[in-house]
Protein backbone atom coordinates (compact mmCIF):
# COMPACT_ATOMS: atom_id res chain seq x y z
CA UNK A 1 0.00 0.00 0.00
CA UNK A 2 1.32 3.39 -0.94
CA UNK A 3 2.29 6.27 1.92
CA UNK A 4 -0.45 8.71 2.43
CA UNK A 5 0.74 11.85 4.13
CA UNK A 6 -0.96 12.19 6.98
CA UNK A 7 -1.46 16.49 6.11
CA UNK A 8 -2.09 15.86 2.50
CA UNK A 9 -5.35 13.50 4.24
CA UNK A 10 -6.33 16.12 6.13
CA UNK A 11 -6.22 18.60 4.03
CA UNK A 12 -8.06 16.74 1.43
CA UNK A 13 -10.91 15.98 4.44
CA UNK A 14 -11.32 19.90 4.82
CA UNK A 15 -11.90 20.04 0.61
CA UNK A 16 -14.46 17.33 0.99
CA UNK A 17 -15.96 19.07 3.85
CA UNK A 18 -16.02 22.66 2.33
CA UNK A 19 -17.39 21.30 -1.05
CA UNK A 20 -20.21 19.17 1.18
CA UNK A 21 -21.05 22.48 2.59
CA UNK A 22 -22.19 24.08 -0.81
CA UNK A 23 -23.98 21.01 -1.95
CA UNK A 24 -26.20 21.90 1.59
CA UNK A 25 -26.86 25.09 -0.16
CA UNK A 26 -27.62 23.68 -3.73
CA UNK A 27 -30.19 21.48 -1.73
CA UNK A 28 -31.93 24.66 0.13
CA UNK A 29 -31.89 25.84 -3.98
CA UNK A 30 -33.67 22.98 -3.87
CA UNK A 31 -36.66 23.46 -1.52
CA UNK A 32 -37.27 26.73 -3.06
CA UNK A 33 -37.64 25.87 -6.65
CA UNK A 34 -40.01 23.25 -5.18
CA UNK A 35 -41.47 26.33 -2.60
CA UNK A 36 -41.82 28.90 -5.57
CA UNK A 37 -43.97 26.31 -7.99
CA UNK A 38 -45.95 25.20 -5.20
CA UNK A 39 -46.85 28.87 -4.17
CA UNK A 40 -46.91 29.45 -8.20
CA UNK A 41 -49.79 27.03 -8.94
CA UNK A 42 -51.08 27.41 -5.79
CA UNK A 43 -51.52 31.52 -7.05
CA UNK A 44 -52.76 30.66 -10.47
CA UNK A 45 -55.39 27.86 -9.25
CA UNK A 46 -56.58 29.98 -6.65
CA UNK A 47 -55.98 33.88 -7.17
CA UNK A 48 -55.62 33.72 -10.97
CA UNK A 49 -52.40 35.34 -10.57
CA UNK A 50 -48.70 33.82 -10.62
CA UNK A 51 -45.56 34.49 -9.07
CA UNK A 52 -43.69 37.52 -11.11
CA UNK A 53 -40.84 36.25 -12.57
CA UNK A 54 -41.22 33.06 -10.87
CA UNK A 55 -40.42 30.60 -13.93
CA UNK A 56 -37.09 32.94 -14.39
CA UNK A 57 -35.94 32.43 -10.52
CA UNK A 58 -36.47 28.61 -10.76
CA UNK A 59 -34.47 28.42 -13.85
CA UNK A 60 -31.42 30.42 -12.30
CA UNK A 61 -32.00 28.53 -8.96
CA UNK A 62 -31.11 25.45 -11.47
CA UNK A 63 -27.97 26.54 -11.87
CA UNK A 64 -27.18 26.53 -8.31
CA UNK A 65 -28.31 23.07 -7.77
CA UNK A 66 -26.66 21.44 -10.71
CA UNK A 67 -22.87 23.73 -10.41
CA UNK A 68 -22.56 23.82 -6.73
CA UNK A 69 -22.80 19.95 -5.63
CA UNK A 70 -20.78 18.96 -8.94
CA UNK A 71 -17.34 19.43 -7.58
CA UNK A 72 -18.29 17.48 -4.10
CA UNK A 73 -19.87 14.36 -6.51
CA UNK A 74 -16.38 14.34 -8.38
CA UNK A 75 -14.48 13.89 -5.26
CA UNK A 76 -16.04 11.75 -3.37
CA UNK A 77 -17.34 9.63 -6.51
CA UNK A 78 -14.72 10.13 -8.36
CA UNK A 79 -16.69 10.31 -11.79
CA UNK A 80 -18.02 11.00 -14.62
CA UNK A 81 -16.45 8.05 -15.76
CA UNK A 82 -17.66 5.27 -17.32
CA UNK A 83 -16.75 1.58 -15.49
CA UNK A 84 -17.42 -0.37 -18.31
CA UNK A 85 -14.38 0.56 -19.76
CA UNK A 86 -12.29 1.53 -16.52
CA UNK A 87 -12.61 -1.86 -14.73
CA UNK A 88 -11.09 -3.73 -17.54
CA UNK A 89 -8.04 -1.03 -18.21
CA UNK A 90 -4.53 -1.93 -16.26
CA UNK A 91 -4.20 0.39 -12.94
CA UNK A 92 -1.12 1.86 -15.00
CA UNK A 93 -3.06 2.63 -17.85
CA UNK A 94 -5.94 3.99 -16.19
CA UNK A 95 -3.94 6.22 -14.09
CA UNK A 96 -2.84 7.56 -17.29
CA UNK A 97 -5.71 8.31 -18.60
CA UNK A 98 -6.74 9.52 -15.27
CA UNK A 99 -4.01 12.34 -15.51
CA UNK A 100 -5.13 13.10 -18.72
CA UNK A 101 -8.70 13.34 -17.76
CA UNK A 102 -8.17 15.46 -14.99
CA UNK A 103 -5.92 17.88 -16.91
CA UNK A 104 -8.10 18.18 -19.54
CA UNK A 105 -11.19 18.72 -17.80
CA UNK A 106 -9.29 21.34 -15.84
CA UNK A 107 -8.24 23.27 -18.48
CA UNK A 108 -11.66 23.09 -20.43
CA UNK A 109 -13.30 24.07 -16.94
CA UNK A 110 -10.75 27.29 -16.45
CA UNK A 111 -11.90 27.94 -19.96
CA UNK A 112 -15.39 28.01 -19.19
CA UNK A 113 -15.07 29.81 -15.60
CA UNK A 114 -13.23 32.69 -17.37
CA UNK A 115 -15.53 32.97 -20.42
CA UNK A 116 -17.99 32.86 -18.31
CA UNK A 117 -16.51 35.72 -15.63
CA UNK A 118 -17.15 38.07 -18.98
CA UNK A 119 -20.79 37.39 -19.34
CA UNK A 120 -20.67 37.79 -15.50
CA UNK A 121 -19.42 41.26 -15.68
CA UNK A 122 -21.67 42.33 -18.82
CA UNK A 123 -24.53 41.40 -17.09
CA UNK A 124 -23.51 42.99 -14.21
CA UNK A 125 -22.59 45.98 -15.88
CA UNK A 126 -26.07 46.13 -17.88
CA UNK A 127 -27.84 45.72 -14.84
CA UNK A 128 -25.29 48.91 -13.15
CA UNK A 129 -26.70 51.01 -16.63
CA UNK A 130 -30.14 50.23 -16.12
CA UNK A 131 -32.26 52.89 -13.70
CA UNK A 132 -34.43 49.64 -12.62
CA UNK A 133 -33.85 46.36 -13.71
CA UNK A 134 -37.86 45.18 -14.38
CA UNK A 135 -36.81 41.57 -13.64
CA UNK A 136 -35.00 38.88 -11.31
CA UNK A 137 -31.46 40.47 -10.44
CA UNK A 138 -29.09 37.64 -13.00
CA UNK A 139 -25.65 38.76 -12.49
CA UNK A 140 -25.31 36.42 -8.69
CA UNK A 141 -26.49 33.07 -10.74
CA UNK A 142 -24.02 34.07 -13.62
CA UNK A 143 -21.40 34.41 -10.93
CA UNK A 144 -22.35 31.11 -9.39
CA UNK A 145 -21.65 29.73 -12.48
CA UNK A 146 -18.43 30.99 -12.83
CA UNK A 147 -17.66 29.54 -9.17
CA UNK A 148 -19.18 26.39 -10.03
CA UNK A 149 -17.09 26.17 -13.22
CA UNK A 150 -13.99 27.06 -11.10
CA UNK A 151 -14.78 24.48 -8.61
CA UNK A 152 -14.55 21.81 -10.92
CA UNK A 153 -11.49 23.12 -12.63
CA UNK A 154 -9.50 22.98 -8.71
CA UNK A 155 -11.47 19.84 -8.47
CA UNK A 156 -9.46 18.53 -11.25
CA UNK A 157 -6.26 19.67 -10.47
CA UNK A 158 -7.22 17.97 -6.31
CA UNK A 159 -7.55 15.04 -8.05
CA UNK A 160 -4.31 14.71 -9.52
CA UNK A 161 -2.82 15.69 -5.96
CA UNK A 162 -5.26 12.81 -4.80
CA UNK A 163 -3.23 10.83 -7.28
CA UNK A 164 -0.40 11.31 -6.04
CA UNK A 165 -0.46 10.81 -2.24
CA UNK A 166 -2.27 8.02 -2.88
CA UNK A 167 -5.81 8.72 -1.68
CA UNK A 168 -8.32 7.17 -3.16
CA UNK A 169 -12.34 8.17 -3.42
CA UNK A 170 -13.18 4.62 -1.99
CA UNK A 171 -11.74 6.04 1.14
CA UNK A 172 -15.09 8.32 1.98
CA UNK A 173 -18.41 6.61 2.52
CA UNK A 174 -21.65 7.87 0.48
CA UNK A 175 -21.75 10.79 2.98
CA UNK A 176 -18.14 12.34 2.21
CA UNK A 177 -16.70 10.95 5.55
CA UNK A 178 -13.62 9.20 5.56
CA UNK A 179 -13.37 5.62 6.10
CA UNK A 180 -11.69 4.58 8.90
CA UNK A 181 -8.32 4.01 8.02
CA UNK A 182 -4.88 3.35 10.22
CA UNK A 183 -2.06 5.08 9.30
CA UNK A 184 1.69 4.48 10.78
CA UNK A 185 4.05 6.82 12.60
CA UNK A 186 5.10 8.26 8.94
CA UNK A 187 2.05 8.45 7.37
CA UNK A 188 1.68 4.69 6.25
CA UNK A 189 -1.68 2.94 5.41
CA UNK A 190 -1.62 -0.11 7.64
């Protein structure tokens, strides 16, 4: 069994922990998309009248639960992948491809988090221009975006120190906690 530095673990416990924390919030995105269309078709059955701007908000609140959890799934699942192929591929090989993987996706995610930072900031400055903005404020789920985006981008580039010190995502259970796990004076899985 490989050495796992007892710092880079905890360290990488504090990542899991911090990127658990914002899937908490994608779920409360969660409740009120589900709050907003009850109230919404609870307003149109009864007071033939809607929620303004209510199908907008839901679809940003999307965003927010699909780019915010993302990064903690990757971890802790360690996918997208697809096992089919995986399970039959040498470790060697798949590590490989596993460094590849997570330096492409990092650099396509950077892409994406910095093209997306410019819509950010046009929206935001549109919004500055305009005297009222006669709609859902957009610019925050823009910059979520962005974050999320940049999330999985680090998340990437984690993995590869993951890689390295030899931690692997079968070392959390389903709820992001680590497994329990001995480790020698030096750092050494026993």
């Amino acid at each position: 069994m490989k050495s796992i530095n007892p710092k880079i673990l905890k360290l990488d416990q504090t990542v899991v922990t911090i990127l658990k924390w914002l899937s908490y919030i994608s779920a409360v995105s969660v409740i009120l998309t589900m709050l907003i269309a009850f109230i919404d078709v609870i307003a149109a059955k009864v007071f033939n009248s809607s929620v303004k701007y209510g199908t907008e908000i839901i679809t940003y609140l999307n965003i927010t639960t699909v780019f915010l959890p993302l990064a903690y799934v990757e971890l802790t699942t360690g996918h997208v992948v697809i096992e089919v192929v995986t399970n039959k591929l040498k470790k060697v090989v798949f590590n490989i491809l596993r460094v590849f993987m997570c330096l492409l996706g990092s650099v396509t995610c950077f892409f994406i988090a910095y093209r997306q930072a410019i819509v950010t900031v046009n929206k935001f400055d549109i919004i500055a221009r305009m005297s009222s903005t006669g709609g859902p404020l957009i610019w925050p789920f823009a910059a979520i975006l962005t974050f999320g985006f940049l999330l999985m981008g680090l998340c990437f580039l984690w993995d590869l120190v993951r890689l390295g010190a030899g931690i692997d995502n079968k070392m959390y259970d389903n709820k992001g906690k680590l497994k329990e796990i001995e480790l020698g004076s030096e750092g050494k899985e026993e």
